[in-house]
Each structure stands twice: as C-alpha cells, then as structure tokens.
PDB file of N, CA and C in Angstrom:
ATOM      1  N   UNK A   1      47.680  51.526  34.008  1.00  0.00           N
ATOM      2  CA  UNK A   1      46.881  50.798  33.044  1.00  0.00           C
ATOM      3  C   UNK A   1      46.553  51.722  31.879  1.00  0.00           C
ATOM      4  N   UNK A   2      46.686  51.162  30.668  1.00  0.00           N
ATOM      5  CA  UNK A   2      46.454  51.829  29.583  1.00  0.00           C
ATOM      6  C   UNK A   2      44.822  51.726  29.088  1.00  0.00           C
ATOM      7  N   UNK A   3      44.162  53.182  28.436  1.00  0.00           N
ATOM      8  CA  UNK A   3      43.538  53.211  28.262  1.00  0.00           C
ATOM      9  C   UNK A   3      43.055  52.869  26.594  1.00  0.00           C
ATOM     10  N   UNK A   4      44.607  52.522  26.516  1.00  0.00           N
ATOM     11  CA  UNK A   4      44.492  51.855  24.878  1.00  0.00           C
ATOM     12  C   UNK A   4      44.069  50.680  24.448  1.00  0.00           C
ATOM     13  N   UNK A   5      42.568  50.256  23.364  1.00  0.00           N
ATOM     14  CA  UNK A   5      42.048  49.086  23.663  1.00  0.00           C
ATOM     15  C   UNK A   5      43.232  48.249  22.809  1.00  0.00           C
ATOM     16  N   UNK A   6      42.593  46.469  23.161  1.00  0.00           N
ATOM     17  CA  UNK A   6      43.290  45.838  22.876  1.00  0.00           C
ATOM     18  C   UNK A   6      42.399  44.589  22.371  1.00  0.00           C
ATOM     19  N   UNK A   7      43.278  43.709  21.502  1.00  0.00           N
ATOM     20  CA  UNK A   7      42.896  42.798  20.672  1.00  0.00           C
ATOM     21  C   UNK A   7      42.491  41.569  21.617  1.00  0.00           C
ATOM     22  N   UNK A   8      40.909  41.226  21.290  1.00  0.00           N
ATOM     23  CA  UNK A   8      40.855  40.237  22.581  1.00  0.00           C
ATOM     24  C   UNK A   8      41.182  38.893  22.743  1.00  0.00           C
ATOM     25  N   UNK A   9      42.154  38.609  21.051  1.00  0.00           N
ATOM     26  CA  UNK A   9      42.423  37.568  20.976  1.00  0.00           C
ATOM     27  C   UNK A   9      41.881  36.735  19.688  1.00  0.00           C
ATOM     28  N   UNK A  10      42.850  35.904  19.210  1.00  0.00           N
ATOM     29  CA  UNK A  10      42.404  35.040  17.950  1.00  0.00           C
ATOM     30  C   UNK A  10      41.067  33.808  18.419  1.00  0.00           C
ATOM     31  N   UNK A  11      41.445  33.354  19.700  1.00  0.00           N
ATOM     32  CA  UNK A  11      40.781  32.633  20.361  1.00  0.00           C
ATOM     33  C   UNK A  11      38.983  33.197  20.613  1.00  0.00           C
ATOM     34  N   UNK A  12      39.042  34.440  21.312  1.00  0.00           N
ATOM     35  CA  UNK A  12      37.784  35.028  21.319  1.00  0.00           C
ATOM     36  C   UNK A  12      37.468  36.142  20.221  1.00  0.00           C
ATOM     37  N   UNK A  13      37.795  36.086  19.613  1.00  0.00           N
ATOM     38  CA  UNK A  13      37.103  37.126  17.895  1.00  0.00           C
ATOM     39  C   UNK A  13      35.936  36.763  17.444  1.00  0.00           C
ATOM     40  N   UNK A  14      35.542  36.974  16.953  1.00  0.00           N
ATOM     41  CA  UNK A  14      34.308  36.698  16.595  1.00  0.00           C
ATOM     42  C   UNK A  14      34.686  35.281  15.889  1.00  0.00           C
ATOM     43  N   UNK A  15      34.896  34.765  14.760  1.00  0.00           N
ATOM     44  CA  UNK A  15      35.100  33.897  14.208  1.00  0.00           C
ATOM     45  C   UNK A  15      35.961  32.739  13.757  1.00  0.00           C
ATOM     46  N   UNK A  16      37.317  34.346  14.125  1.00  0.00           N
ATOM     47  CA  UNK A  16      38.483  33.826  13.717  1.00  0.00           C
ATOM     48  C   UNK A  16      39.059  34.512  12.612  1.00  0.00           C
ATOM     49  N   UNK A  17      38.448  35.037  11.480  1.00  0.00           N
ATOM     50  CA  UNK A  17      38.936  34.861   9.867  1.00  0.00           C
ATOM     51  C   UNK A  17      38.630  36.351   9.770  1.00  0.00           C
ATOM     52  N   UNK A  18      38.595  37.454  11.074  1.00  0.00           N
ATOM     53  CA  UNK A  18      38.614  38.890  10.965  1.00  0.00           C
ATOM     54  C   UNK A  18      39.741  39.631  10.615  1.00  0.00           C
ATOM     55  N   UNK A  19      39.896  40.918  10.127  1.00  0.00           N
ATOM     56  CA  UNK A  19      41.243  41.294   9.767  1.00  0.00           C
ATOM     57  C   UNK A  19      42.288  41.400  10.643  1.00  0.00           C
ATOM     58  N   UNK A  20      42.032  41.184  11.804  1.00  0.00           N
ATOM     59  CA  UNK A  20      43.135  41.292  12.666  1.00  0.00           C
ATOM     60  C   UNK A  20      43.441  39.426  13.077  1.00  0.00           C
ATOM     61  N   UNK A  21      42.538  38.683  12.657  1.00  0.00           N
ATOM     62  CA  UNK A  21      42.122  37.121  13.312  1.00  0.00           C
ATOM     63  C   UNK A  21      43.530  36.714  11.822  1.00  0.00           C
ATOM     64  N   UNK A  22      43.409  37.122  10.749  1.00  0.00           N
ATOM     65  CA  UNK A  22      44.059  37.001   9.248  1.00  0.00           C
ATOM     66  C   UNK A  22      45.812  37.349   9.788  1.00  0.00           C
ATOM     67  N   UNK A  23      46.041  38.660  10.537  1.00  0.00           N
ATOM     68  CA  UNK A  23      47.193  39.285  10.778  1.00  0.00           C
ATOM     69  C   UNK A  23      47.730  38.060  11.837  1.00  0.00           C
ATOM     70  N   UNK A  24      46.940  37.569  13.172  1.00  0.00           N
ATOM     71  CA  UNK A  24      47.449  36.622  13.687  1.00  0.00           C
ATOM     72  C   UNK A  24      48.392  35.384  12.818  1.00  0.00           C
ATOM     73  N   UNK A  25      46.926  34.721  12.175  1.00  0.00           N
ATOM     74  CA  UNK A  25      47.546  33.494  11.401  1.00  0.00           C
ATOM     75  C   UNK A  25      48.772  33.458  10.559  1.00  0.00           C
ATOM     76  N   UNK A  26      48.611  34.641   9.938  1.00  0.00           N
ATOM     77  CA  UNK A  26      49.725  34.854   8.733  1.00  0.00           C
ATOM     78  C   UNK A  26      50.892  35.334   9.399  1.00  0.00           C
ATOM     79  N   UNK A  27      51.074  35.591  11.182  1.00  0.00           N
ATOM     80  CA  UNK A  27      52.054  35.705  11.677  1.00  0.00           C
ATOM     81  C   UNK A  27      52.862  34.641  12.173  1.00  0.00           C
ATOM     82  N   UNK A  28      51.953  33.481  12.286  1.00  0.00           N
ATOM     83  CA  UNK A  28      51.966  31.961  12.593  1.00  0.00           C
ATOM     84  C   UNK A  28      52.839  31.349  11.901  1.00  0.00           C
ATOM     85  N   UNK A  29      52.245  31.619  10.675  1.00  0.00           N
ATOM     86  CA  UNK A  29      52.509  31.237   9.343  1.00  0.00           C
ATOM     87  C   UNK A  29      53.868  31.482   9.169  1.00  0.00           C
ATOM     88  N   UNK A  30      54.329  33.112   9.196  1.00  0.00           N
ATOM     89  CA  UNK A  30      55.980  33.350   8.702  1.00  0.00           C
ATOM     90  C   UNK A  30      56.959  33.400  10.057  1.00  0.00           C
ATOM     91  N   UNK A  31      56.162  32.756  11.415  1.00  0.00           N
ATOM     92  CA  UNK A  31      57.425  32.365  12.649  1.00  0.00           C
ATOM     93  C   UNK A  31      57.257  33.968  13.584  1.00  0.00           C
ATOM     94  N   UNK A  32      56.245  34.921  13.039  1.00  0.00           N
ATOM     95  CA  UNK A  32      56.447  35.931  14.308  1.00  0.00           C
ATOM     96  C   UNK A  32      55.920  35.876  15.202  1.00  0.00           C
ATOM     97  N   UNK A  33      55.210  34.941  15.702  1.00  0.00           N
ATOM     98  CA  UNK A  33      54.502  34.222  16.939  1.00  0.00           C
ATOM     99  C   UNK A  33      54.164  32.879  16.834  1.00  0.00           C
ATOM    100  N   UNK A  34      54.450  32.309  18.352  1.00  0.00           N
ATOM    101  CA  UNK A  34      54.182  30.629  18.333  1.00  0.00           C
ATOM    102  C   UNK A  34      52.658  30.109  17.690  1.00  0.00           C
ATOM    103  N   UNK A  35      52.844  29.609  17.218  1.00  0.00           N
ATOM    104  CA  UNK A  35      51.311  28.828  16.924  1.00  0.00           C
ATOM    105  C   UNK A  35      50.589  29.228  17.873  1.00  0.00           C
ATOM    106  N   UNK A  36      51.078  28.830  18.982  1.00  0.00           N
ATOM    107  CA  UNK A  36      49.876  28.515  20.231  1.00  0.00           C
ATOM    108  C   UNK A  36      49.253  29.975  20.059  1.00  0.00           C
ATOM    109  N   UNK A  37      50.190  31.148  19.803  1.00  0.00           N
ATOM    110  CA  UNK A  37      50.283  32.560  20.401  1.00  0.00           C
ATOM    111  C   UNK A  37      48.714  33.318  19.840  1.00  0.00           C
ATOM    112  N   UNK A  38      47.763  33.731  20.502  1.00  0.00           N
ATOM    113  CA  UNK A  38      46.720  34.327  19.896  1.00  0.00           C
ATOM    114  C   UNK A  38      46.598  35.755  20.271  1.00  0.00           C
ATOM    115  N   UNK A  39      46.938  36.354  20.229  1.00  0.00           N
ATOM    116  CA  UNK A  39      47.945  37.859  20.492  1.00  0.00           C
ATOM    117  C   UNK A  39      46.584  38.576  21.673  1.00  0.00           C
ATOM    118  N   UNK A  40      46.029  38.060  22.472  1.00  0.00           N
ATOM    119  CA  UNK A  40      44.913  38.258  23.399  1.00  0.00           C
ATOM    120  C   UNK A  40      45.443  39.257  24.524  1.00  0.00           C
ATOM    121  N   UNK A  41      45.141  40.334  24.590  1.00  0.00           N
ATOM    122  CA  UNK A  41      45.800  41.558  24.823  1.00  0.00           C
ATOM    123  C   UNK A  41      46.574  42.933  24.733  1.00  0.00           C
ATOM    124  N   UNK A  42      46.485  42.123  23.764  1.00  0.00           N
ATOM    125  CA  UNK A  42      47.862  43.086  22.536  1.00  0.00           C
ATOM    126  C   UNK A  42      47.295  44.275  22.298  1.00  0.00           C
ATOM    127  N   UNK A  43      47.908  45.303  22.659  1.00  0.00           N
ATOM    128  CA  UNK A  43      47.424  46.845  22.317  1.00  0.00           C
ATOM    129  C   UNK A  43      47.348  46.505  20.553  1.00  0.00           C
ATOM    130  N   UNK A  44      46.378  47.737  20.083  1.00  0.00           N
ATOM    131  CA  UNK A  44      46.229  47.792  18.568  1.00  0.00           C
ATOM    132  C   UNK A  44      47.135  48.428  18.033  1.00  0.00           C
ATOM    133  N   UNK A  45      48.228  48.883  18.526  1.00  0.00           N
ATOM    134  CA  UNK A  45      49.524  49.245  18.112  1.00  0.00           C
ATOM    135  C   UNK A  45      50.484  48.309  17.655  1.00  0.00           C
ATOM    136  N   UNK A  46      50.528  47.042  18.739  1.00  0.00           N
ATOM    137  CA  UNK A  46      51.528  45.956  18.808  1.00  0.00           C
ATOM    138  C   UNK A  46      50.536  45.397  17.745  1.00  0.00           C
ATOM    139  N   UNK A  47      49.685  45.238  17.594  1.00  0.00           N
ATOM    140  CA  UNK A  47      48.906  44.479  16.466  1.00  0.00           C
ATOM    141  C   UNK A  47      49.313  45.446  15.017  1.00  0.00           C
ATOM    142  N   UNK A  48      49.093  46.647  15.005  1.00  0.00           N
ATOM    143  CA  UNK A  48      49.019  47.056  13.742  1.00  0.00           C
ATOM    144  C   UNK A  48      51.013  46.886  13.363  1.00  0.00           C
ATOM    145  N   UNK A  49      51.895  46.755  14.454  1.00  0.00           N
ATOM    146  CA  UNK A  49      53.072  46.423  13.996  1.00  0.00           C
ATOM    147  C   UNK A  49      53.490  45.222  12.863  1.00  0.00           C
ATOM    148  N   UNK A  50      52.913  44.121  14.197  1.00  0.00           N
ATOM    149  CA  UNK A  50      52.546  42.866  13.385  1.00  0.00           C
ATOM    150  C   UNK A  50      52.237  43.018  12.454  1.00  0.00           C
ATOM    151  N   UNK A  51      50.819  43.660  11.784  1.00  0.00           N
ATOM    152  CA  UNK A  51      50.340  43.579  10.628  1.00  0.00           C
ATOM    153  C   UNK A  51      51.563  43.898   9.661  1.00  0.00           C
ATOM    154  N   UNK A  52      52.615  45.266   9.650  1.00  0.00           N
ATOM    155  CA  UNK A  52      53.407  45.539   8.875  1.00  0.00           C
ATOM    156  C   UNK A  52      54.348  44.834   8.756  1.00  0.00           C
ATOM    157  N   UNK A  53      54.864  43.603   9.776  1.00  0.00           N
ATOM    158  CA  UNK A  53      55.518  43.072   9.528  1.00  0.00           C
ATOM    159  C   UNK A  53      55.237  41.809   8.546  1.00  0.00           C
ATOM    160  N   UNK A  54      54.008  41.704   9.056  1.00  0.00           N
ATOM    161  CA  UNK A  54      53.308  40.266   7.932  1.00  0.00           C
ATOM    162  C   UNK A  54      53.167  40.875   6.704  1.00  0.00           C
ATOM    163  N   UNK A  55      52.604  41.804   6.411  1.00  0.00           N
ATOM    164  CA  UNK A  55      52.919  42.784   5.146  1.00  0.00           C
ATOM    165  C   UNK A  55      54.051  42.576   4.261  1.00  0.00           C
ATOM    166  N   UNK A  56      54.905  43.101   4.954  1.00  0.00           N
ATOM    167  CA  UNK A  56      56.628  42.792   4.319  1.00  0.00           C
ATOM    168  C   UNK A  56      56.668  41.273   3.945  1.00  0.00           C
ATOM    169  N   UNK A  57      56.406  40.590   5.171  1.00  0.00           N
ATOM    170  CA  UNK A  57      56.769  39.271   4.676  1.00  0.00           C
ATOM    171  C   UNK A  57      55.753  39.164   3.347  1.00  0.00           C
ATOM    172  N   UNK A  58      54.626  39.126   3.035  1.00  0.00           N
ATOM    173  CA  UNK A  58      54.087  38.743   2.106  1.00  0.00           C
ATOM    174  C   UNK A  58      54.535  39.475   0.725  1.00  0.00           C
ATOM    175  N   UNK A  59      54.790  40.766   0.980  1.00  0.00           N
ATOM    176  CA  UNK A  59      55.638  41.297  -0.201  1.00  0.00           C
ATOM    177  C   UNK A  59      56.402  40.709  -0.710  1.00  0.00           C
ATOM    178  N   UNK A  60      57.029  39.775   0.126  1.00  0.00           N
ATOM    179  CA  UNK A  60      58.432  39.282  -0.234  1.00  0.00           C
ATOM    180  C   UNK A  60      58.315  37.731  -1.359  1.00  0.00           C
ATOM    181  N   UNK A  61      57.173  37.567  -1.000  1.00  0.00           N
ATOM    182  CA  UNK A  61      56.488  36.570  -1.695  1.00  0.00           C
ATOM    183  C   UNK A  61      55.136  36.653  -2.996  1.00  0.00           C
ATOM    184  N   UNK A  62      55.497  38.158  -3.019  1.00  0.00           N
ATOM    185  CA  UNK A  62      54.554  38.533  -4.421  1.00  0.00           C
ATOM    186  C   UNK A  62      52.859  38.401  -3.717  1.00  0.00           C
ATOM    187  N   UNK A  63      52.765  38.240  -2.278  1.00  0.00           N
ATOM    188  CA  UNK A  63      50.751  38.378  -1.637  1.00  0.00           C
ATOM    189  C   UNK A  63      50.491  36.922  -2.214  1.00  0.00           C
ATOM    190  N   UNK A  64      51.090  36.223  -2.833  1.00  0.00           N
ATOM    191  CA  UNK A  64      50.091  34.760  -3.129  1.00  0.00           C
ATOM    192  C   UNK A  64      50.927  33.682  -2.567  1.00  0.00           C
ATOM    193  N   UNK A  65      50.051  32.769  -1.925  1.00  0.00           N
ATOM    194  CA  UNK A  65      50.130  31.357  -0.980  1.00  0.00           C
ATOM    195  C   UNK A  65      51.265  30.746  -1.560  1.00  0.00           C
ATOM    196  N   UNK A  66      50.817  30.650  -3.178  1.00  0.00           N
ATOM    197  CA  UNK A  66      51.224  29.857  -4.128  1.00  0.00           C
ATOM    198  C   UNK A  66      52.901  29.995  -4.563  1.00  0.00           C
ATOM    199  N   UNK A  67      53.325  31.245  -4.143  1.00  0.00           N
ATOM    200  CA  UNK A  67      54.967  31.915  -4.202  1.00  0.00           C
ATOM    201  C   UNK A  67      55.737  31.530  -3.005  1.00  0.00           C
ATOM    202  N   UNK A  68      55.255  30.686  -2.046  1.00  0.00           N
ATOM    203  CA  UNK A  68      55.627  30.997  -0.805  1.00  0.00           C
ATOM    204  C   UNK A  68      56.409  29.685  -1.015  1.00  0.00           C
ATOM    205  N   UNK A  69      57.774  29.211  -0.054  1.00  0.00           N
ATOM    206  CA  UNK A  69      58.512  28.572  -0.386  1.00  0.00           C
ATOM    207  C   UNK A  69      57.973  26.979   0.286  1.00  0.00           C
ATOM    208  N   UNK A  70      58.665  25.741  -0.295  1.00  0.00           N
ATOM    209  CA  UNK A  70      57.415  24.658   0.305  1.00  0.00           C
ATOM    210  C   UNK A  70      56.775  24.134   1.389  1.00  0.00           C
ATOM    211  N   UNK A  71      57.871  24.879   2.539  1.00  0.00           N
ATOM    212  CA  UNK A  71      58.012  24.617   3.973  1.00  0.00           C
ATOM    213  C   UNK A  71      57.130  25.667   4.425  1.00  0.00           C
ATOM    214  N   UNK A  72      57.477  26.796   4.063  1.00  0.00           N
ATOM    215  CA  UNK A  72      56.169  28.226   4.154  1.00  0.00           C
ATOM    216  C   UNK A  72      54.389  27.752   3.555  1.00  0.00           C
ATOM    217  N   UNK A  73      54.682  27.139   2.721  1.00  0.00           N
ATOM    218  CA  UNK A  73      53.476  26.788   2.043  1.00  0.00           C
ATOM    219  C   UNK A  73      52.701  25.557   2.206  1.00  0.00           C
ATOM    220  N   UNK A  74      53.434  24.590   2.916  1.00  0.00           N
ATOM    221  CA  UNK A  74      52.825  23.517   3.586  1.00  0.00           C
ATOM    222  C   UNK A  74      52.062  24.202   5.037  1.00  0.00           C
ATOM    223  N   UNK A  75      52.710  25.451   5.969  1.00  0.00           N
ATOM    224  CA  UNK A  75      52.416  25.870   7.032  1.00  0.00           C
ATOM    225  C   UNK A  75      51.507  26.455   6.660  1.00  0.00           C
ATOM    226  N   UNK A  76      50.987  27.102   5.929  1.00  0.00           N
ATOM    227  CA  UNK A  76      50.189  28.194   5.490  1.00  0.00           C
ATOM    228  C   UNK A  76      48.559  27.305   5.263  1.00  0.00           C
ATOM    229  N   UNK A  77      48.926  26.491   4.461  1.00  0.00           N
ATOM    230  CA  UNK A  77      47.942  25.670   4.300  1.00  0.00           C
ATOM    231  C   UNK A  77      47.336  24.948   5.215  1.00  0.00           C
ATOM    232  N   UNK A  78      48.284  24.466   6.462  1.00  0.00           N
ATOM    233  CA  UNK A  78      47.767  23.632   7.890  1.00  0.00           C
ATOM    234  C   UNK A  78      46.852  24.811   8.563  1.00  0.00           C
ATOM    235  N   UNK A  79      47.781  25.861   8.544  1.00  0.00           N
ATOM    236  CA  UNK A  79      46.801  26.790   9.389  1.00  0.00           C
ATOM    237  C   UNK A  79      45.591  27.475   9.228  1.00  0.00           C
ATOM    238  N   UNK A  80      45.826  27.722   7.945  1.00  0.00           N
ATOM    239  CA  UNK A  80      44.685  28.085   7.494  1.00  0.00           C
ATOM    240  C   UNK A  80      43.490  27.231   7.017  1.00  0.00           C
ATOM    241  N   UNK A  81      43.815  25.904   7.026  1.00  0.00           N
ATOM    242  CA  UNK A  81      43.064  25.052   6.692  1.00  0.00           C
ATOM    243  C   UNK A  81      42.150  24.729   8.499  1.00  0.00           C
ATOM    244  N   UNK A  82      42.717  24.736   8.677  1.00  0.00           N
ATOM    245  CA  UNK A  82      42.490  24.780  10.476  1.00  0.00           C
ATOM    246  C   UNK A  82      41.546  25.527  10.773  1.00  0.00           C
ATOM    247  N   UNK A  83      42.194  26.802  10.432  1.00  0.00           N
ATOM    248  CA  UNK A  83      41.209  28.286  11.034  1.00  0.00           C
ATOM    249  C   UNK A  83      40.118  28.209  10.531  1.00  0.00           C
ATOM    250  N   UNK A  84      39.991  27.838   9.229  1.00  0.00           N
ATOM    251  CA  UNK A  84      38.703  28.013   8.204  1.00  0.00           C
ATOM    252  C   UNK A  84      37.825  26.546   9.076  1.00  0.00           C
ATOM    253  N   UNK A  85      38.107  25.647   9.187  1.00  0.00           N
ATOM    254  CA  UNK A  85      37.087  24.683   9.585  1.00  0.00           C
ATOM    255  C   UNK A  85      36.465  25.273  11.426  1.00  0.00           C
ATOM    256  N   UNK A  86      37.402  25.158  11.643  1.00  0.00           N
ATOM    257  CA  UNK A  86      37.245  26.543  13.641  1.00  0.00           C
ATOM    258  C   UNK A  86      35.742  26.973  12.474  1.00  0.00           C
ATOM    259  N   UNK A  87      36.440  28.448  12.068  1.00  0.00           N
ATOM    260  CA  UNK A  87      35.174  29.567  11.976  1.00  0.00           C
ATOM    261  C   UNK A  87      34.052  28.837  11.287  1.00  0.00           C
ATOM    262  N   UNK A  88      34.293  28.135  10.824  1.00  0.00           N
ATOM    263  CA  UNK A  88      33.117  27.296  10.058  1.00  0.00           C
ATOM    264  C   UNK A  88      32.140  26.791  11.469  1.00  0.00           C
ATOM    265  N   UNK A  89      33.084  25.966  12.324  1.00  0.00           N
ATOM    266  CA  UNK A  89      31.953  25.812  13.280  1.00  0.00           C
ATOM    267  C   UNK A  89      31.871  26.635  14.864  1.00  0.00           C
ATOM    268  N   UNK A  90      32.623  27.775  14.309  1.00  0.00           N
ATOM    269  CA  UNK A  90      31.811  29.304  15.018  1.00  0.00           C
ATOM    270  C   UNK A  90      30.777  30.110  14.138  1.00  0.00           C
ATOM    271  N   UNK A  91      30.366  29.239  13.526  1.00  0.00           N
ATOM    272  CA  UNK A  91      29.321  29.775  12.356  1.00  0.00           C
ATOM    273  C   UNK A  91      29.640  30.748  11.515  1.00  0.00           C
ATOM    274  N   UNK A  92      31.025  30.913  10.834  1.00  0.00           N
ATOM    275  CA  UNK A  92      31.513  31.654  10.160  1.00  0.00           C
ATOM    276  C   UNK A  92      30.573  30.960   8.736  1.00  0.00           C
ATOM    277  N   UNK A  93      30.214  31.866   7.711  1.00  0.00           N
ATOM    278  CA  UNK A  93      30.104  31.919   6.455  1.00  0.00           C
ATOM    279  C   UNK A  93      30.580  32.492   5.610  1.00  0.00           C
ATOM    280  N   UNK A  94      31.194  31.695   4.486  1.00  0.00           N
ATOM    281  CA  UNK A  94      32.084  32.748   3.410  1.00  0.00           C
ATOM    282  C   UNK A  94      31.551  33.868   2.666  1.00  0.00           C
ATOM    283  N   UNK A  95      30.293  33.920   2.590  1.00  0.00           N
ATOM    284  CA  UNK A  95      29.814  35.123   2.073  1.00  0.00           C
ATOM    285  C   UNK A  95      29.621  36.369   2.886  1.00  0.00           C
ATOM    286  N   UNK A  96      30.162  37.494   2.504  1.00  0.00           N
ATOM    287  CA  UNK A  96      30.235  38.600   3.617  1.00  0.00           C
ATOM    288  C   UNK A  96      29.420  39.056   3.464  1.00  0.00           C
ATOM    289  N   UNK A  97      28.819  39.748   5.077  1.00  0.00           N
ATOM    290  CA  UNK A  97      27.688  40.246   4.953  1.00  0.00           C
ATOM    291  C   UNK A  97      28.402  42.144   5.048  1.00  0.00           C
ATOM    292  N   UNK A  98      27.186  42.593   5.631  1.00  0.00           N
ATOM    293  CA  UNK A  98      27.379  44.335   5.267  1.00  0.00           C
ATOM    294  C   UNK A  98      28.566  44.665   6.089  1.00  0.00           C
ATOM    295  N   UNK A  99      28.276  44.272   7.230  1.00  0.00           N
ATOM    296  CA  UNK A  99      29.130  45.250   8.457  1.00  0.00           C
ATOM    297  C   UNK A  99      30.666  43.855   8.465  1.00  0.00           C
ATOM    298  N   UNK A 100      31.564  43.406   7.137  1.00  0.00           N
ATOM    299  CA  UNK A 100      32.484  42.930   7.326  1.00  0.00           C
ATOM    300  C   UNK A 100      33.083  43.232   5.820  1.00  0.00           C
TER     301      UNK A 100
END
C-alpha cells in the first residue's frame, strides 16, 4: 500500500468546482475519462498527469470554451453546466473566499 495520498474523488470534494474537481471535468470533456469516471483514488501523480494532459488539450484550443470544436463545445457546456448547478447545491458560491 502506498503511502502516496490520493484524490478522494469528484464525487466527494468538497464542492466539485476545486482545481483538481476542474482537471476531472475538463477530462470528461476531451474523452480522457468516462463521464461516469470521478478519478476517486487516483494517486496525485495520476491526477497531476491528467492535468497535463487536459492542459495540452486546451492548448490546442487557444484555453477558451468558445475555440473548442461544436461537438467539444456542446460537451463542455453539458458538463459544466451540470457541475456548476451540483456545487451550487453543495453550497458552492462563486465568490472565492481566502483559503481557495
């Protein structure tokens, strides 16, 4: 057993819309994990991979929603439209406070 922590999941995060809760969705988003997939276990290695890979992908699309092709950008919008109403009623608020 590794003593390396791990991501406890998109499902149990605090809100949802945390920087690693963002790396999930937007992996959703460009096909590197199933929808269903909420990476709940995942060493912070296999997560910070992910992240570089969602990285690239968004490079590839100039970082805005709005560049993304219409099939990419219809998905982007379901999911994230999704996630945001979730954290909304995990009592997420858009204004950040100190410790985010």
């Amino acid at each position: 057993m590794s003593d390396e922590p791990t991501y406890p999941g998109l499902n149990a995060d605090r809100h949802g819309l945390t920087q690693l809760g963002r790396i999930v969705l937007d992996a959703r988003v460009f096909g590197f994990v199933d929808e269903h997939e909420d990476c709940a276990g995942w060493s912070l290695g296999r997560m910070q991979a992910l992240a570089a890979r969602v990285e690239r992908a968004w490079d590839e699309h100039g970082n805005l929603p709005s560049r993304l092709p219409p099939e990419l950008a219809a998905r982007h919008e379901r999911i994230f439209n999704a996630a945001i109403a979730d954290a909304r009623r995990r009592g997420w608020d858009a204004e950040l406070g100190d410790d985010e």
